[in-house]
PDB file of N, CA and C in Angstrom:
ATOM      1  N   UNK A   1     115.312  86.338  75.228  1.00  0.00           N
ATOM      2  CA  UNK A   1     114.138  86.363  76.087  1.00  0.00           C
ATOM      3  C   UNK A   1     113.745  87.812  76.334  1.00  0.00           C
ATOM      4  N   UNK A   2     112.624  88.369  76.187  1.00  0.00           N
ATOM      5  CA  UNK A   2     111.770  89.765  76.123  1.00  0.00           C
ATOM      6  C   UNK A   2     111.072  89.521  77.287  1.00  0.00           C
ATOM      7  N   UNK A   3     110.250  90.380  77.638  1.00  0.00           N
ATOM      8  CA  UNK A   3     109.557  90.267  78.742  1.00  0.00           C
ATOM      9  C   UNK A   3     108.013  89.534  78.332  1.00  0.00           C
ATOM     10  N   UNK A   4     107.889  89.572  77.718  1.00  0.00           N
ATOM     11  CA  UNK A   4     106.342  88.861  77.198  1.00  0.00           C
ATOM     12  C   UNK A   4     106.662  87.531  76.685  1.00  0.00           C
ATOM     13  N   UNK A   5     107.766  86.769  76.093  1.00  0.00           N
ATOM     14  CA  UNK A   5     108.096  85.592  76.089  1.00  0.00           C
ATOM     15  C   UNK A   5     107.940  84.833  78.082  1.00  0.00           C
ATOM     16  N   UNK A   6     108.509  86.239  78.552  1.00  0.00           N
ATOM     17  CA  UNK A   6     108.692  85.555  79.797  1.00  0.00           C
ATOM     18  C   UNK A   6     107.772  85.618  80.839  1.00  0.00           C
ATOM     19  N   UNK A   7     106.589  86.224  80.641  1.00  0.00           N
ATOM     20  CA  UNK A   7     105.178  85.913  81.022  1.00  0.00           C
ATOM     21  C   UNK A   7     104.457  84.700  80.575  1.00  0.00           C
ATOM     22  N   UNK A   8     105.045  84.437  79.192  1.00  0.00           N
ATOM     23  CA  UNK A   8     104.164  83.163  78.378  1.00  0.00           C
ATOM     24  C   UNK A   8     104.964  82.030  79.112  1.00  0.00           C
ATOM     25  N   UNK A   9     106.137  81.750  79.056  1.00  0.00           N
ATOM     26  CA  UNK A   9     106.927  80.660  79.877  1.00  0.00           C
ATOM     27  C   UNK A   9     106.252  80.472  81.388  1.00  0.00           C
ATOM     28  N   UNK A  10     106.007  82.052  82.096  1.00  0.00           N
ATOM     29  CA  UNK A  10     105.862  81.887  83.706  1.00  0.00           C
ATOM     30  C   UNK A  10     104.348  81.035  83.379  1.00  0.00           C
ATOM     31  N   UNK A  11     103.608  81.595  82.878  1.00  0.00           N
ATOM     32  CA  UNK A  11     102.066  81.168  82.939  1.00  0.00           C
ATOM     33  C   UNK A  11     102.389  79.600  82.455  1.00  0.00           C
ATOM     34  N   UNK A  12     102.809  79.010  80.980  1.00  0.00           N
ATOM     35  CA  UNK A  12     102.731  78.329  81.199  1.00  0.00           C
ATOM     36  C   UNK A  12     103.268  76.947  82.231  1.00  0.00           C
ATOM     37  N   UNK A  13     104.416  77.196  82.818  1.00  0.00           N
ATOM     38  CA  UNK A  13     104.993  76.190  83.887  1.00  0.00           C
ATOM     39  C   UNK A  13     103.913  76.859  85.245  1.00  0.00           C
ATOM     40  N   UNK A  14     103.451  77.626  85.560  1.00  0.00           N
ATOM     41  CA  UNK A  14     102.516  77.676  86.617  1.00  0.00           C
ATOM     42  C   UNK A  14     100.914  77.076  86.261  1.00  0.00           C
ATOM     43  N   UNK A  15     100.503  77.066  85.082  1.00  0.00           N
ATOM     44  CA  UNK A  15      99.247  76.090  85.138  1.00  0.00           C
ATOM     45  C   UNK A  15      99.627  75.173  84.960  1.00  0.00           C
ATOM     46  N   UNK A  16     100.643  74.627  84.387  1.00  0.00           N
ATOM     47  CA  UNK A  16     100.439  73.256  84.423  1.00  0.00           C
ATOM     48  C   UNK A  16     101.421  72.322  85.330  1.00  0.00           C
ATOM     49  N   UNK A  17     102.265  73.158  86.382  1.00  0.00           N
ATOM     50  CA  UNK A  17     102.139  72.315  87.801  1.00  0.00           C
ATOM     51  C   UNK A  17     101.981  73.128  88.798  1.00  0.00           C
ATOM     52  N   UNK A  18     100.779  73.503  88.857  1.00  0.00           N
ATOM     53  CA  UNK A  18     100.155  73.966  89.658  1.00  0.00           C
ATOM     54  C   UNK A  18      99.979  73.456  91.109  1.00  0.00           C
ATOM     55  N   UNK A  19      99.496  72.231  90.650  1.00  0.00           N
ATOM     56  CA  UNK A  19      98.884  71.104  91.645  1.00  0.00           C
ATOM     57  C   UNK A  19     100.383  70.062  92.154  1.00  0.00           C
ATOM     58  N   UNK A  20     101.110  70.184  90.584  1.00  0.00           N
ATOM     59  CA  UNK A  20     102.278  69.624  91.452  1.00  0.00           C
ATOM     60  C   UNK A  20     103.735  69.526  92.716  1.00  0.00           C
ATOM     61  N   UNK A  21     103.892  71.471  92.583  1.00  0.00           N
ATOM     62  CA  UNK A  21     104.730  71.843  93.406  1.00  0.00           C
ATOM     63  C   UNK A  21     103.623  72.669  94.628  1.00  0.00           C
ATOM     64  N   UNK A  22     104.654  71.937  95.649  1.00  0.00           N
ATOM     65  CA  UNK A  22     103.285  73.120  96.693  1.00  0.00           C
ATOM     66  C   UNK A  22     104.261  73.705  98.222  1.00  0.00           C
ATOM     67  N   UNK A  23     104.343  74.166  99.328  1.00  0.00           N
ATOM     68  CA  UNK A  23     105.016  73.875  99.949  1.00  0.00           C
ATOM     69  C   UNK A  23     106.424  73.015 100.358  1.00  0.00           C
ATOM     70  N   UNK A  24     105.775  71.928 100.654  1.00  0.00           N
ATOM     71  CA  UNK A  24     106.962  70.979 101.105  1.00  0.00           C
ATOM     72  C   UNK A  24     107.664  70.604 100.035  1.00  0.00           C
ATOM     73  N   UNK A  25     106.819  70.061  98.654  1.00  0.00           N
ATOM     74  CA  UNK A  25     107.443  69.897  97.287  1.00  0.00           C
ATOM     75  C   UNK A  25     107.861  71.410  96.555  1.00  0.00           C
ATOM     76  N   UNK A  26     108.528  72.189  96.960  1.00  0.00           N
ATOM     77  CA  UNK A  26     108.890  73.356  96.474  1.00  0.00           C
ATOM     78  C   UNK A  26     109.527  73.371  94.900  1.00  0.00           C
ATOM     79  N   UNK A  27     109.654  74.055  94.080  1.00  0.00           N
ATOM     80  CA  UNK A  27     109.717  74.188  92.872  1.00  0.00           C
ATOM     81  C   UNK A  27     111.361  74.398  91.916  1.00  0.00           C
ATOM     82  N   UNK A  28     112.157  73.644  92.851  1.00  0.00           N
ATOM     83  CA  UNK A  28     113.606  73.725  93.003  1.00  0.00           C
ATOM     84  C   UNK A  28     114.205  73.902  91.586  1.00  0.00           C
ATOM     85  N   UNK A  29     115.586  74.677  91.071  1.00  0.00           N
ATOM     86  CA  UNK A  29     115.915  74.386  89.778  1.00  0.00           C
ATOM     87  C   UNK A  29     116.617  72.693  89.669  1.00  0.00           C
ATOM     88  N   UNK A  30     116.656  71.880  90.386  1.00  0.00           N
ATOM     89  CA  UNK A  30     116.751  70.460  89.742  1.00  0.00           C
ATOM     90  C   UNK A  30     115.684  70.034  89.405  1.00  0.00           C
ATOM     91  N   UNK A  31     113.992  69.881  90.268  1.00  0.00           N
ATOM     92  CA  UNK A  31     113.452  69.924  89.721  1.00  0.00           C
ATOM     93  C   UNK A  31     112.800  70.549  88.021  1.00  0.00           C
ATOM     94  N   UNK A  32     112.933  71.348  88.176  1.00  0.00           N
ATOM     95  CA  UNK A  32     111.928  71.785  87.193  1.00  0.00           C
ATOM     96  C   UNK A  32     112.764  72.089  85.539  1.00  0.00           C
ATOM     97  N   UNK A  33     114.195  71.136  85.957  1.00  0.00           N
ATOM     98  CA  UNK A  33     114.932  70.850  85.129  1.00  0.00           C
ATOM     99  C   UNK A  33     114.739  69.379  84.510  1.00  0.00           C
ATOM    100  N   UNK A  34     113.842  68.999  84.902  1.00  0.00           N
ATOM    101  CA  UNK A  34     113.427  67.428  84.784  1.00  0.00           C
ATOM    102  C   UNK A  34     111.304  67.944  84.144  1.00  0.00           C
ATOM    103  N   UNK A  35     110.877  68.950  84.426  1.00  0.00           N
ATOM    104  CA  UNK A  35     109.654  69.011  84.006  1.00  0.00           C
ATOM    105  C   UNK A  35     109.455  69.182  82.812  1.00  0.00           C
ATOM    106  N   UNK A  36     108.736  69.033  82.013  1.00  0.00           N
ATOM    107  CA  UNK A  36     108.022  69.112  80.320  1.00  0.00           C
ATOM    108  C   UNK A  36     106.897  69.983  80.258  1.00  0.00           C
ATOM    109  N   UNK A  37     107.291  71.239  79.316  1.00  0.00           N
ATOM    110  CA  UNK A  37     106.481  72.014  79.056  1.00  0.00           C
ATOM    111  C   UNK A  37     106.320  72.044  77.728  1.00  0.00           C
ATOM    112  N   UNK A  38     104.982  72.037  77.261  1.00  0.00           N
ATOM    113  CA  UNK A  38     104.444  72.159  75.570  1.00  0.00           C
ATOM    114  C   UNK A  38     104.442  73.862  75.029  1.00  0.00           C
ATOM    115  N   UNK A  39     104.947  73.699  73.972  1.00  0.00           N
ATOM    116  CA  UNK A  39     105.068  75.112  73.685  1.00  0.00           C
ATOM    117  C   UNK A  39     104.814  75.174  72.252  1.00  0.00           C
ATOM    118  N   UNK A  40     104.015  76.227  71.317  1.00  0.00           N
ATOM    119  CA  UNK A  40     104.060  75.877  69.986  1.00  0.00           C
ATOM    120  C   UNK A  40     105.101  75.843  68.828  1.00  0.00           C
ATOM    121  N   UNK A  41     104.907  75.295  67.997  1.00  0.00           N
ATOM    122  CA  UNK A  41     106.431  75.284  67.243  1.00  0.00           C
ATOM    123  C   UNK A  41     105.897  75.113  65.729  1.00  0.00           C
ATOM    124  N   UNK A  42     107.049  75.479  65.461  1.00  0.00           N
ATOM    125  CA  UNK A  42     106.820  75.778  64.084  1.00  0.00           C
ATOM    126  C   UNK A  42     107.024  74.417  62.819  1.00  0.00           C
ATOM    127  N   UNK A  43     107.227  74.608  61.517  1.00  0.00           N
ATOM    128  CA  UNK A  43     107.393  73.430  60.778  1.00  0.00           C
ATOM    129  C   UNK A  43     107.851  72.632  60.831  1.00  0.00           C
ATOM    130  N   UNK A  44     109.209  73.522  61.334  1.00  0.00           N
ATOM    131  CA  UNK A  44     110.485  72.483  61.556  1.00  0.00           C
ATOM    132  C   UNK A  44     110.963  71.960  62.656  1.00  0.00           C
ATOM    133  N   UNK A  45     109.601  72.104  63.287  1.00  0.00           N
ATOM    134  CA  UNK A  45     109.584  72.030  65.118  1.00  0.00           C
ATOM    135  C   UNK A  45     110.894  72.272  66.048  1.00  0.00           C
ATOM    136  N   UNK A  46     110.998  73.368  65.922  1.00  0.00           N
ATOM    137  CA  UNK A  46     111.485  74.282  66.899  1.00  0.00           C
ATOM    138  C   UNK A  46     110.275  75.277  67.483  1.00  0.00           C
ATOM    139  N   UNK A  47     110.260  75.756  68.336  1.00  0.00           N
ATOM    140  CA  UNK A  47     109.694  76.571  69.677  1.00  0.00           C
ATOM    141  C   UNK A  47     109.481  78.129  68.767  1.00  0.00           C
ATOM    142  N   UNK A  48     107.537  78.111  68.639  1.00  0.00           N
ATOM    143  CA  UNK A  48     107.769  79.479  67.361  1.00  0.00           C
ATOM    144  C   UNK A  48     108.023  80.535  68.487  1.00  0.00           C
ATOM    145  N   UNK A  49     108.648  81.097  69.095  1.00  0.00           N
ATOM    146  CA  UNK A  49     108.827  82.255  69.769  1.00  0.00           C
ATOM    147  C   UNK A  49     107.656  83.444  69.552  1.00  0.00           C
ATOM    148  N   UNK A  50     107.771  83.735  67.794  1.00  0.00           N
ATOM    149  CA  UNK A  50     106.472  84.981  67.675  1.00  0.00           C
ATOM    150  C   UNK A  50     105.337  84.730  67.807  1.00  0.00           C
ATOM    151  N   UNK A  51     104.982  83.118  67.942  1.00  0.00           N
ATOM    152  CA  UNK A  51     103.279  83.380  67.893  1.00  0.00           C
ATOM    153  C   UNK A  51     103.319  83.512  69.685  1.00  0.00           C
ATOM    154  N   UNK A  52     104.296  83.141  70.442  1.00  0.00           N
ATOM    155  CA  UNK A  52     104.210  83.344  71.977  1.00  0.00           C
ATOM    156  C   UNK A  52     103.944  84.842  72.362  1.00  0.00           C
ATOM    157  N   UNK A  53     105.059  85.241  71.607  1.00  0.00           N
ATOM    158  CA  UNK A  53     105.131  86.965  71.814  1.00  0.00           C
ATOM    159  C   UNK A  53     103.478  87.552  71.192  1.00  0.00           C
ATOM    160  N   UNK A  54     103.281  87.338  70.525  1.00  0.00           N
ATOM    161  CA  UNK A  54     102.361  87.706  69.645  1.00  0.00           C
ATOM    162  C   UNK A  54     100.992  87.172  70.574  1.00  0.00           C
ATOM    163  N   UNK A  55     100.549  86.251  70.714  1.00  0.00           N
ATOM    164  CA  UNK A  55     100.009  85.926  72.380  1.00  0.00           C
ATOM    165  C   UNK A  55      99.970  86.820  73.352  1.00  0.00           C
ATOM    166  N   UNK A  56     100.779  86.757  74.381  1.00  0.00           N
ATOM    167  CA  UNK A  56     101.102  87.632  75.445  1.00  0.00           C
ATOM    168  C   UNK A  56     100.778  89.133  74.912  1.00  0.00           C
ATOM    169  N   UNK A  57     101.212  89.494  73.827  1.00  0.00           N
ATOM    170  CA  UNK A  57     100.508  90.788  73.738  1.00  0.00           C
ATOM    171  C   UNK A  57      99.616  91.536  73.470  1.00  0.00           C
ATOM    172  N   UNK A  58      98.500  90.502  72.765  1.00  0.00           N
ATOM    173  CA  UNK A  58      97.465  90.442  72.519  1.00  0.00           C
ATOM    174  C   UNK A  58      96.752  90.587  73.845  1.00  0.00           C
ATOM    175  N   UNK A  59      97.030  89.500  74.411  1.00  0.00           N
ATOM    176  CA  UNK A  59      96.398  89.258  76.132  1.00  0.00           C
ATOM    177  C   UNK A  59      96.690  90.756  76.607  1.00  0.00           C
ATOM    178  N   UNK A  60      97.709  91.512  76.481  1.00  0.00           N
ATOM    179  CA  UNK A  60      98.153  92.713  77.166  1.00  0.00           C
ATOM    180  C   UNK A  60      97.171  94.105  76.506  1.00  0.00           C
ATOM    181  N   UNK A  61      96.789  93.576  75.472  1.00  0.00           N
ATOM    182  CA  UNK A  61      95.893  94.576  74.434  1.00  0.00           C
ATOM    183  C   UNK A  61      94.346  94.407  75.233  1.00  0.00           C
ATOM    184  N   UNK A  62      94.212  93.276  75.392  1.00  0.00           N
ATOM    185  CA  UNK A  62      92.629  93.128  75.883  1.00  0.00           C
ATOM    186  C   UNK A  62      92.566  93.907  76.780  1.00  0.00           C
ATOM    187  N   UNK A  63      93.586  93.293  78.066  1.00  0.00           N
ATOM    188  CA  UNK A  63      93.447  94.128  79.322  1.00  0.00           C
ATOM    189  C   UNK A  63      93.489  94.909  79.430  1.00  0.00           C
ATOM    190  N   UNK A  64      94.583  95.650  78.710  1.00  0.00           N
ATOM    191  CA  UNK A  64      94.766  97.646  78.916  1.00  0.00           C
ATOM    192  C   UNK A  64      93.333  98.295  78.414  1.00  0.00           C
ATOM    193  N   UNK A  65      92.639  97.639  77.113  1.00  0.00           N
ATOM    194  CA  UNK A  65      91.502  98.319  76.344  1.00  0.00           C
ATOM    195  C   UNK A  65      89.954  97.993  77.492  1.00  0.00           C
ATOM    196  N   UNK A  66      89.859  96.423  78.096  1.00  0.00           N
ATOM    197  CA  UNK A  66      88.895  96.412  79.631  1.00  0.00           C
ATOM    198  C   UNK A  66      89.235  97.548  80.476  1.00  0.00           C
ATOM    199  N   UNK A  67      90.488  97.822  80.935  1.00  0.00           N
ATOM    200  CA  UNK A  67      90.364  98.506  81.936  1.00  0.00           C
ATOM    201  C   UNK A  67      90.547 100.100  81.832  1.00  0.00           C
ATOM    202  N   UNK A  68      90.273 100.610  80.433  1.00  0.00           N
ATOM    203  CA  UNK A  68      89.888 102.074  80.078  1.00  0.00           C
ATOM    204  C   UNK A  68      88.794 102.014  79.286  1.00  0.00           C
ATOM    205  N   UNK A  69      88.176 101.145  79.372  1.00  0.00           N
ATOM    206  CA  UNK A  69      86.660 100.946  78.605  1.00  0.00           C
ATOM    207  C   UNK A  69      86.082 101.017  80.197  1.00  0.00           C
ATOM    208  N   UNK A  70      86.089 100.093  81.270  1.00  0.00           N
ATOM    209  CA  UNK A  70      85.573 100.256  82.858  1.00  0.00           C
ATOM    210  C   UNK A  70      86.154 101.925  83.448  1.00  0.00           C
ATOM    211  N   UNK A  71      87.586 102.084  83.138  1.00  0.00           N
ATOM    212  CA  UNK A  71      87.956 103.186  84.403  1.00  0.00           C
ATOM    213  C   UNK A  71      87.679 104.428  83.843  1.00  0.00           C
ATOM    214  N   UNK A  72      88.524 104.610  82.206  1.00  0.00           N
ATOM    215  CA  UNK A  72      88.847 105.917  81.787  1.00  0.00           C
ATOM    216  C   UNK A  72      87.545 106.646  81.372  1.00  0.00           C
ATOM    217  N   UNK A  73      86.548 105.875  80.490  1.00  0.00           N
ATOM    218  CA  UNK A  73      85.866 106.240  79.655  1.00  0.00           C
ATOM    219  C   UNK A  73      84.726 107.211  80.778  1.00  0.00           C
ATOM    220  N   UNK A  74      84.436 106.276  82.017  1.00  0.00           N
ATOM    221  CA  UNK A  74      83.329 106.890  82.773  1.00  0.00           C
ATOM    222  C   UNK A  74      83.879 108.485  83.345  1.00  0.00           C
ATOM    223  N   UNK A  75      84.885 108.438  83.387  1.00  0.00           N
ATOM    224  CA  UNK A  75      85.507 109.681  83.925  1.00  0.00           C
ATOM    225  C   UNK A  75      85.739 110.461  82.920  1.00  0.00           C
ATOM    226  N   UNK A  76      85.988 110.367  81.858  1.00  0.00           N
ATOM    227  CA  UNK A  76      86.083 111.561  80.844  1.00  0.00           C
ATOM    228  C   UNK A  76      84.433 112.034  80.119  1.00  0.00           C
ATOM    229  N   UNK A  77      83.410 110.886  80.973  1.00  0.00           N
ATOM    230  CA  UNK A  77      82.151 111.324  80.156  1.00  0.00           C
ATOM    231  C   UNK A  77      81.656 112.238  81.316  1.00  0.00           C
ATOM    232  N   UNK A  78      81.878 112.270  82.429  1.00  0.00           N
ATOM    233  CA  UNK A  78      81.583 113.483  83.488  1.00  0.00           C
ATOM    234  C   UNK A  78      81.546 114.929  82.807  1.00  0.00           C
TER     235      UNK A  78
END
């Protein structure tokens, strides 16, 4: 487990029970040892790990390049 596998895991078990754990139903490890999460997989269906990684860092590429296209760029054109 890398750290960008483990952004793709957090995101996906937080959208998709979102609505189901809340307060009083808190998000316990017995629970969420009983929940089903879809993940992509490969031929031989096992869990492809690189297209996850490969995901997440992409997502990490957009954001860093938005937010020096908005912050950096206006300040170095001064």
């Amino acid at each position: 487990l890398n750290p960008y596998l483990g952004l793709f895991f957090m995101t996906v078990i937080n959208k998709n029970n979102l609505k189901k754990y809340s307060y009083g139903y808190k998000a316990a490890k017995n629970r969420l040892n009983n929940t089903m999460i879809l993940l992509p997989v490969t031929q031989e269906k096992e869990p492809d790990f690189w297209v996850m990684e490969q995901y997440i860092k992409y997502l990490v590429f957009i954001k860093r390049r938005e937010y020096l296209l908005k912050y950096l760029l206006p300040v170095l054109d001064e």
